[in-house]
N, C-alpha and C. Protein backbone atom coordinates (compact mmCIF):
# COMPACT_ATOMS: atom_id res chain seq x y z
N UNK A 1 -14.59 25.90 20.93
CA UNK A 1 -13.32 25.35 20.50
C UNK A 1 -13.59 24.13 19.63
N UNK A 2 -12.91 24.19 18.43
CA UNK A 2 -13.38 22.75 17.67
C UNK A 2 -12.07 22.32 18.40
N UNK A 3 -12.58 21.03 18.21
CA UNK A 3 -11.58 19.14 18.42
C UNK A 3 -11.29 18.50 16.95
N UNK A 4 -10.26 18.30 16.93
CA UNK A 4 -9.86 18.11 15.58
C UNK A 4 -9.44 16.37 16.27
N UNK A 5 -10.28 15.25 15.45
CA UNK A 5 -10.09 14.17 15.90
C UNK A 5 -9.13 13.43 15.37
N UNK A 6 -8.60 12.66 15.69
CA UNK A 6 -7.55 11.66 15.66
C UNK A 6 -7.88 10.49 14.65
N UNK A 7 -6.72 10.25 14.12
CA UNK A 7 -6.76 9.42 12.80
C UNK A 7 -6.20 8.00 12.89
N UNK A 8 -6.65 7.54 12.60
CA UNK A 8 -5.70 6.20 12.81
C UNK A 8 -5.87 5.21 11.19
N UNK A 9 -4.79 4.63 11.19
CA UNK A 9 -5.38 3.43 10.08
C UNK A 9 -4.84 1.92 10.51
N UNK A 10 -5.46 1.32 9.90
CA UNK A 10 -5.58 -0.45 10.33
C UNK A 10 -4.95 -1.07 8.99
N UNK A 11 -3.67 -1.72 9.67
CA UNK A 11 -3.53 -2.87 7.64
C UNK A 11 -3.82 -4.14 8.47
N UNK A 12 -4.81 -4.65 7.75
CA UNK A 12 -5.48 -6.08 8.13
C UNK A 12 -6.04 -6.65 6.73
N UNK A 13 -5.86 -7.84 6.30
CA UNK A 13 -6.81 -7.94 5.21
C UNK A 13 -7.91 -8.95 5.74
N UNK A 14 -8.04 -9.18 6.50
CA UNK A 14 -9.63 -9.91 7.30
C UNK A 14 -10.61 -9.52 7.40
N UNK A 15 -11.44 -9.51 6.17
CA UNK A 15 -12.47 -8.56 6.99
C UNK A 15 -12.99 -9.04 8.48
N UNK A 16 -13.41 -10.13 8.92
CA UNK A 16 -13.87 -10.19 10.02
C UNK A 16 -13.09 -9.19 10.83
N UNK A 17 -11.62 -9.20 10.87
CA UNK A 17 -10.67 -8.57 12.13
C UNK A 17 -11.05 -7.08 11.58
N UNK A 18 -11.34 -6.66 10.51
CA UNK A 18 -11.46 -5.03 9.87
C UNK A 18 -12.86 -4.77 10.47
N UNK A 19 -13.86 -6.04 10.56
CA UNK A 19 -15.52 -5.31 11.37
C UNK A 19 -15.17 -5.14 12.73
N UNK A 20 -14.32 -6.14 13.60
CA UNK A 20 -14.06 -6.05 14.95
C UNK A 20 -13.52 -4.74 15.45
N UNK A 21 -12.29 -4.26 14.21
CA UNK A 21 -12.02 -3.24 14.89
C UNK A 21 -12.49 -1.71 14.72
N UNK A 22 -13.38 -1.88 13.92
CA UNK A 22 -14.14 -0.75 13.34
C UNK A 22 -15.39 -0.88 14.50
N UNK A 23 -15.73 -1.55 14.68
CA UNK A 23 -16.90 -1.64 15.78
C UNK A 23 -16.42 -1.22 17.18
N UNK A 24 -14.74 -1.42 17.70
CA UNK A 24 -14.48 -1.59 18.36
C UNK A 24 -14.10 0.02 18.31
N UNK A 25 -13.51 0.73 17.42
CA UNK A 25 -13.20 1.96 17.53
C UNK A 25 -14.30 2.84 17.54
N UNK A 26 -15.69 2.83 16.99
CA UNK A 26 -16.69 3.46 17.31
C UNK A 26 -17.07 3.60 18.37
N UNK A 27 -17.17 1.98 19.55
CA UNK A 27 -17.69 2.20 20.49
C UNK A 27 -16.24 3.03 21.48
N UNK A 28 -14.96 2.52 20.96
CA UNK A 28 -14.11 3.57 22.51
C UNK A 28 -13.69 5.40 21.64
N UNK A 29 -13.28 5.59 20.44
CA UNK A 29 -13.26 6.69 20.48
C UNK A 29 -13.72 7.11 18.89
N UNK A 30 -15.22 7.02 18.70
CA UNK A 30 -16.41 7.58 17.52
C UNK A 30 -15.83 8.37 16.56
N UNK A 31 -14.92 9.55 17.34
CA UNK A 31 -14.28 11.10 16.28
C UNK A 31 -13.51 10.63 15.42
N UNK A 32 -12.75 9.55 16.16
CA UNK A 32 -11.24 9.06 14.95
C UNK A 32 -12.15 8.68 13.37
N UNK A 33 -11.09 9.52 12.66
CA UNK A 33 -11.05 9.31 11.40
C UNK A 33 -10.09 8.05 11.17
N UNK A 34 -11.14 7.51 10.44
CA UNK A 34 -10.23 5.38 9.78
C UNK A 34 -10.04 5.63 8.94
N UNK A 35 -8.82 4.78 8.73
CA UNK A 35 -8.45 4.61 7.02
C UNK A 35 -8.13 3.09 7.17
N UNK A 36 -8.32 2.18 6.27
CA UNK A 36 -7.84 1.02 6.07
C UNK A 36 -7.08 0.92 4.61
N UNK A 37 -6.09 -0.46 4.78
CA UNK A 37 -5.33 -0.63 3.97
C UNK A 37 -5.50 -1.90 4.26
N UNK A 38 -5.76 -2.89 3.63
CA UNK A 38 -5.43 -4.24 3.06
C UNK A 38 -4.37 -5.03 3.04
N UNK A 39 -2.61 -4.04 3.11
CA UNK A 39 -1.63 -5.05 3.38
C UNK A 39 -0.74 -3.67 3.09
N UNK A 40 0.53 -3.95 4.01
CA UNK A 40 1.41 -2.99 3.91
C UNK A 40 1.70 -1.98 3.21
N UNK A 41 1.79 -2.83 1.61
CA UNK A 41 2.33 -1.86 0.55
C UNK A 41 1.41 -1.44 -0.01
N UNK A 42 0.04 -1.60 0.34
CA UNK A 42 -1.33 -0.44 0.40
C UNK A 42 -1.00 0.33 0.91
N UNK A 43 -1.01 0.17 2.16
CA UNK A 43 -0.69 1.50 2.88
C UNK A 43 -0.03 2.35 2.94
N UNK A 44 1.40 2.19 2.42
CA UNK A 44 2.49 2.87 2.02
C UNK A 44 2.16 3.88 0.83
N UNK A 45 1.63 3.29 -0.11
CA UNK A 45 1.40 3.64 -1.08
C UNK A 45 0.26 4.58 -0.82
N UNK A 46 -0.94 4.83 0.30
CA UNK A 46 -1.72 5.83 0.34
C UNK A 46 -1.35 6.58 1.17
N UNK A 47 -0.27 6.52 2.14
CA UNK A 47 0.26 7.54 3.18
C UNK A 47 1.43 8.28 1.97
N UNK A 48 1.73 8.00 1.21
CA UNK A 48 2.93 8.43 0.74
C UNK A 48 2.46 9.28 -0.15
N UNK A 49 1.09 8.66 -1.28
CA UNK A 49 0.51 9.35 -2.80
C UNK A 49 -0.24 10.68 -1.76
N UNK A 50 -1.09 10.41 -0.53
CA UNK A 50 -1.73 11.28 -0.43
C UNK A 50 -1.14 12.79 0.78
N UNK A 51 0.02 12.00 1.18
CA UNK A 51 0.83 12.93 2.08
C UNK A 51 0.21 13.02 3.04
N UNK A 52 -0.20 11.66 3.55
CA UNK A 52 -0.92 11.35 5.25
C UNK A 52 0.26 11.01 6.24
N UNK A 53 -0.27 11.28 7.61
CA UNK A 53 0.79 11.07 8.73
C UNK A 53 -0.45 10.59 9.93
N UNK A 54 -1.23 9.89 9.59
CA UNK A 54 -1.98 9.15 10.96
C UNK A 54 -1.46 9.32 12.29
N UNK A 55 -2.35 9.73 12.91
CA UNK A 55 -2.20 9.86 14.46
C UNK A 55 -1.55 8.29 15.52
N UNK A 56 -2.04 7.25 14.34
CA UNK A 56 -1.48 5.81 14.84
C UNK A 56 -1.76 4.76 13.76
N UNK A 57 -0.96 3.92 13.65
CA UNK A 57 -1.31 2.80 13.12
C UNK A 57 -1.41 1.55 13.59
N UNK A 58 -2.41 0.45 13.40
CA UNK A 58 -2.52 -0.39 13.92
C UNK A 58 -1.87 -1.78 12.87
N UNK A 59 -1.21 -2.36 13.15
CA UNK A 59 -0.47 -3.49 12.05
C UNK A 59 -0.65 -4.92 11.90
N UNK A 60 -1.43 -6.01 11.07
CA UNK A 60 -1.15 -7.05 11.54
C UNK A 60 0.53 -7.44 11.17
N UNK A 61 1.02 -8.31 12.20
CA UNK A 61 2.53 -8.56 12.19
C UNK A 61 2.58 -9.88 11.28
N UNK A 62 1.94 -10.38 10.99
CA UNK A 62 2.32 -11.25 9.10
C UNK A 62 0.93 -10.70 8.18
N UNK A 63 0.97 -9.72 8.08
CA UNK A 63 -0.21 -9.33 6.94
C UNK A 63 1.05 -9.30 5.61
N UNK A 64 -0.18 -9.43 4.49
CA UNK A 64 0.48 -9.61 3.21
C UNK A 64 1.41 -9.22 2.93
N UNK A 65 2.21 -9.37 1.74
CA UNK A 65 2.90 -8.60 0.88
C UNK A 65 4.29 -8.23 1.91
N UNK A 66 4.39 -6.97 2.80
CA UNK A 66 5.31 -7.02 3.57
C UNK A 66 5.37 -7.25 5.26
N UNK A 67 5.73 -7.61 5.78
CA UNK A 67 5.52 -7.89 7.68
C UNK A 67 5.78 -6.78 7.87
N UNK A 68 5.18 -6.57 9.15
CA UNK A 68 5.03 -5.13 10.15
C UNK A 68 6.46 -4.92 10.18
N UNK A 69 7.34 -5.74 10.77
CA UNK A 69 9.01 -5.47 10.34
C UNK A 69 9.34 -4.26 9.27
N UNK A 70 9.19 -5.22 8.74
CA UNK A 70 9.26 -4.39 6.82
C UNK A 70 8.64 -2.82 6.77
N UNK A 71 7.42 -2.57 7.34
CA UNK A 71 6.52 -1.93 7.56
C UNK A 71 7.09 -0.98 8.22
N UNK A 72 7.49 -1.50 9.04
CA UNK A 72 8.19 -0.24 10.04
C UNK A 72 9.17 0.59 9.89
N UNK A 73 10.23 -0.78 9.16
CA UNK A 73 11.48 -0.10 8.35
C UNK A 73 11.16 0.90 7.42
N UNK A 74 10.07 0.60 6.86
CA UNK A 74 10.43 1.44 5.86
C UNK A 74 9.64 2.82 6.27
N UNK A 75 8.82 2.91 7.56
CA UNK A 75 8.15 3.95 7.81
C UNK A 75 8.99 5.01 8.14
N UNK A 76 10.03 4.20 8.82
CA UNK A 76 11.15 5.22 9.77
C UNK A 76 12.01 5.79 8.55
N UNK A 77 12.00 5.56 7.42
CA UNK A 77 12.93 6.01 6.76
C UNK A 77 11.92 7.45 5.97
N UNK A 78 10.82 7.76 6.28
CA UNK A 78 9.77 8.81 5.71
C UNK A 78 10.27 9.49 6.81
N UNK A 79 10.15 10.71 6.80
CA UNK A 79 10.02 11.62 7.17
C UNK A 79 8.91 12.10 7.67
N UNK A 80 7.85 12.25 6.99
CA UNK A 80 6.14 12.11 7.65
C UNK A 80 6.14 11.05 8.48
N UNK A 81 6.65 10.06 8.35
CA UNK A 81 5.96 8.94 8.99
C UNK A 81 7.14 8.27 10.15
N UNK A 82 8.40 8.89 10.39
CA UNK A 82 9.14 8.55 11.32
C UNK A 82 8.51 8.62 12.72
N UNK A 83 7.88 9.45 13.19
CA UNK A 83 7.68 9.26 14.39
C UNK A 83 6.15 8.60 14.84
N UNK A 84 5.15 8.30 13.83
CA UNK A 84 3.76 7.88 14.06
C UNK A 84 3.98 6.46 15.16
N UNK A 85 3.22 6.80 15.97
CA UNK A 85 2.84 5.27 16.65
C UNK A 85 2.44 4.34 15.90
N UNK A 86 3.20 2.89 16.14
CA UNK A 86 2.74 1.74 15.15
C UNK A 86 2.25 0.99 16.69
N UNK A 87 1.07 0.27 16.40
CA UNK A 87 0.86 -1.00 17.56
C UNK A 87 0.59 -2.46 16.62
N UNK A 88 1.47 -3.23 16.77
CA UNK A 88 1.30 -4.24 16.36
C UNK A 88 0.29 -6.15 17.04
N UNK A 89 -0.33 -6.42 15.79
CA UNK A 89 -0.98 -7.68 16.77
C UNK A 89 -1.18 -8.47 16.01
N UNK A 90 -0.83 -9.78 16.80
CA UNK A 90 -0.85 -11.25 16.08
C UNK A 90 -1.47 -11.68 16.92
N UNK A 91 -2.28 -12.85 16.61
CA UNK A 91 -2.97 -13.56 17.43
C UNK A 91 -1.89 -14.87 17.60
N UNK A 92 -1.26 -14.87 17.16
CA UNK A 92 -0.18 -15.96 17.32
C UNK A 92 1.11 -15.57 17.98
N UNK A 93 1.51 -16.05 19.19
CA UNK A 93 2.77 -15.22 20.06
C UNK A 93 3.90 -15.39 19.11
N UNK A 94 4.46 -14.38 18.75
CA UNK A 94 6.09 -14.37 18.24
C UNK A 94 7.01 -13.80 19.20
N UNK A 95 7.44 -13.86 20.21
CA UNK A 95 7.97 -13.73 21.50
C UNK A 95 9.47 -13.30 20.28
N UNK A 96 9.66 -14.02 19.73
CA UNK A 96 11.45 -13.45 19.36
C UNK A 96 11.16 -12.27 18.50
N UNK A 97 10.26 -11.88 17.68
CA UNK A 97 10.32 -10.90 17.07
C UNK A 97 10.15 -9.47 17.74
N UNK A 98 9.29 -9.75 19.02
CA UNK A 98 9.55 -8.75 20.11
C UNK A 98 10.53 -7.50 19.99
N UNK A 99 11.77 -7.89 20.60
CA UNK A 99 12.79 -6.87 20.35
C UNK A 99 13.33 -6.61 19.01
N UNK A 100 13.10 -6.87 17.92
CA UNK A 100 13.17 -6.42 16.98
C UNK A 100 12.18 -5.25 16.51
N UNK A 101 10.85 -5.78 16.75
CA UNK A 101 9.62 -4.68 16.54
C UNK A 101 10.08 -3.64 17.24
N UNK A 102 10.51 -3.82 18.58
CA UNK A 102 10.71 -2.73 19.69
C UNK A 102 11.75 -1.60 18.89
N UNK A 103 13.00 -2.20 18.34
CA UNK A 103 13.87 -1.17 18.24
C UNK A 103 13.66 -0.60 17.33
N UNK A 104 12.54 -1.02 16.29
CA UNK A 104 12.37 -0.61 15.13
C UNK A 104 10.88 0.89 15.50
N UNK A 105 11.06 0.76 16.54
CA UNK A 105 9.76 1.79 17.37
C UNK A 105 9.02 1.76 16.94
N UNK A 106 8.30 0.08 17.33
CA UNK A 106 6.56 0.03 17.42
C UNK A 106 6.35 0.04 18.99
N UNK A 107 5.34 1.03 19.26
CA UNK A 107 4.98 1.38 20.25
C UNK A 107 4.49 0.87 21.24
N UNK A 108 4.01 -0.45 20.74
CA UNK A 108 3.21 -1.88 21.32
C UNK A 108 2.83 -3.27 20.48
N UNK A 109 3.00 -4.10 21.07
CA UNK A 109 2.79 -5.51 20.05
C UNK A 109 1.87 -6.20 21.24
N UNK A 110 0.79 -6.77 20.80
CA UNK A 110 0.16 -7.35 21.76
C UNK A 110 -0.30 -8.50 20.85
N UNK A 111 -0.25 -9.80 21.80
CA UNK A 111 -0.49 -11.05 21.06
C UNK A 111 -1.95 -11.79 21.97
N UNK A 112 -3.38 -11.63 21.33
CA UNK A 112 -4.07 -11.95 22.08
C UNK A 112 -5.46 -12.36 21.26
N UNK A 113 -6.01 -13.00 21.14
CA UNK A 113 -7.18 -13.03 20.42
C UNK A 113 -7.63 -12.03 19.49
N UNK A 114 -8.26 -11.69 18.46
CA UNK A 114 -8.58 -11.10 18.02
C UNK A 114 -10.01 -10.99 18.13
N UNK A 115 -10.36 -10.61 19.10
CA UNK A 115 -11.62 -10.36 19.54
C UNK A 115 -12.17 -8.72 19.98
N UNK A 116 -13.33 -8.39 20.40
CA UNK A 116 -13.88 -7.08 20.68
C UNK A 116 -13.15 -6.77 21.42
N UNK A 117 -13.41 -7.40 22.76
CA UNK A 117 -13.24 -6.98 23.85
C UNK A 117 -11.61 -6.72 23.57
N UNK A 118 -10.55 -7.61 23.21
CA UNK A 118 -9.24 -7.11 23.27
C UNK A 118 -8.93 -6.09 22.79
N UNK A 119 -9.34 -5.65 21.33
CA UNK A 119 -9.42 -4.57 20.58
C UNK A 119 -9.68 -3.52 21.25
N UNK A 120 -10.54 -3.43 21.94
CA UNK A 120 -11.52 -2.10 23.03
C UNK A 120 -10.17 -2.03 23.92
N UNK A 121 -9.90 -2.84 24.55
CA UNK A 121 -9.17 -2.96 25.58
C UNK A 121 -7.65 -1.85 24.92
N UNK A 122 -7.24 -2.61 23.75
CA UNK A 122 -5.87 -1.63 22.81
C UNK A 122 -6.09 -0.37 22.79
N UNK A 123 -7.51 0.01 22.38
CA UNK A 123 -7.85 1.13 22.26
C UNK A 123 -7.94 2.22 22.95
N UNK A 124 -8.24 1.38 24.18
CA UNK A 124 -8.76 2.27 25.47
C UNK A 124 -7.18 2.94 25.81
N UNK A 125 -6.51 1.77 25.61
CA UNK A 125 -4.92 2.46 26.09
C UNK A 125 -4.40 3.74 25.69
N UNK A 126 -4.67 3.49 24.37
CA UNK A 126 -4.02 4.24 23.24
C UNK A 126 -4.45 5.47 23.41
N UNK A 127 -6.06 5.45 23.10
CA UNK A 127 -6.93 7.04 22.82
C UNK A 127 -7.14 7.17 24.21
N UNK A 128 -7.25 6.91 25.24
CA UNK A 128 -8.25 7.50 26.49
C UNK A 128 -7.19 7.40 27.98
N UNK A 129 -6.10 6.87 27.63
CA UNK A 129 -4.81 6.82 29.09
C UNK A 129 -3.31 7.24 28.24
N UNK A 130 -2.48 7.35 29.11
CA UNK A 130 -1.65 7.70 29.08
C UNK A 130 -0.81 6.36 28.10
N UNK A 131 -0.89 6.02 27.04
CA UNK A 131 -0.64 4.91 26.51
C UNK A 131 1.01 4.61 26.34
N UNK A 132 1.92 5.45 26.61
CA UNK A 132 3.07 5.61 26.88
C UNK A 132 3.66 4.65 27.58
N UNK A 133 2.79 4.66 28.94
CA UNK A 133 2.60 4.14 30.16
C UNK A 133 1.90 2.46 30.27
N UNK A 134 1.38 2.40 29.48
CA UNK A 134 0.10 0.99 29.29
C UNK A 134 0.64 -0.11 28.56
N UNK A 135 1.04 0.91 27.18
CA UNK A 135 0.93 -0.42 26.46
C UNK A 135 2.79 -0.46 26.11
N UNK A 136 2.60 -1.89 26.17
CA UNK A 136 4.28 -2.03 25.74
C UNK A 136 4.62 -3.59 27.00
């Protein structure tokens, strides 16, 4: 039986936070196919030109150009891209933007260091448990 692996993409423009989580996704789930994007309206622009629908996306919540907000809005209005999991993360708590992200169905916002171990930790939720259940 082939396994057809899981895709995800990252908009971060850090590289440091782009090695963390690339290191971090090798070591919890190797198969996922990455894509990175640099800032929102990158990404838009390569899910849209190339007719991608990622298995998840990971968001920083003030990365360039447009906020994960923005990001989201405008995901839900695609058709490909209405229902993809978004998980959003700031290392800086925005506690009020919370229920806004929420209704706009990001799947998780977690505000915590941007470190390995947290990253592993997102990951583990996502690809390897019932992440439905975990994260949020």
């Amino acid at each position: 039986m082939i396994q057809i692996a899981k895709s995800c993409l990252l908009i971060n423009d850090d590289p440091i936070d782009q090695a963390i989580f690339v290191e971090a996704l090798l070591d919890v789930a190797p198969e996922t196919l990455f894509m990175l994007a640099r800032n929102s309206v990158e990404a838009l622009e390569i899910l849209q030109e190339d007719n991608l629908s990622p298995d998840c996306v990971f968001v920083e919540l003030s990365v360039p150009g447009i906020d994960a907000l923005q990001f989201l809005k405008a995901m839900r209005k695609t058709d490909l891209l209405r229902e993809v999991p978004v998980i959003v993360h700031s290392s800086v708590p925005a506690h009020h933007r919370v229920i806004e992200l929420q209704e706009m169905g990001a799947l998780a916002i977690y505000f915590r260091p941007y470190n390995y171990q947290g990253v592993c930790n997102v990951l583990n939720l996502y690809f390897k448990q019932d992440y439905k259940n975990n994260l949020n």
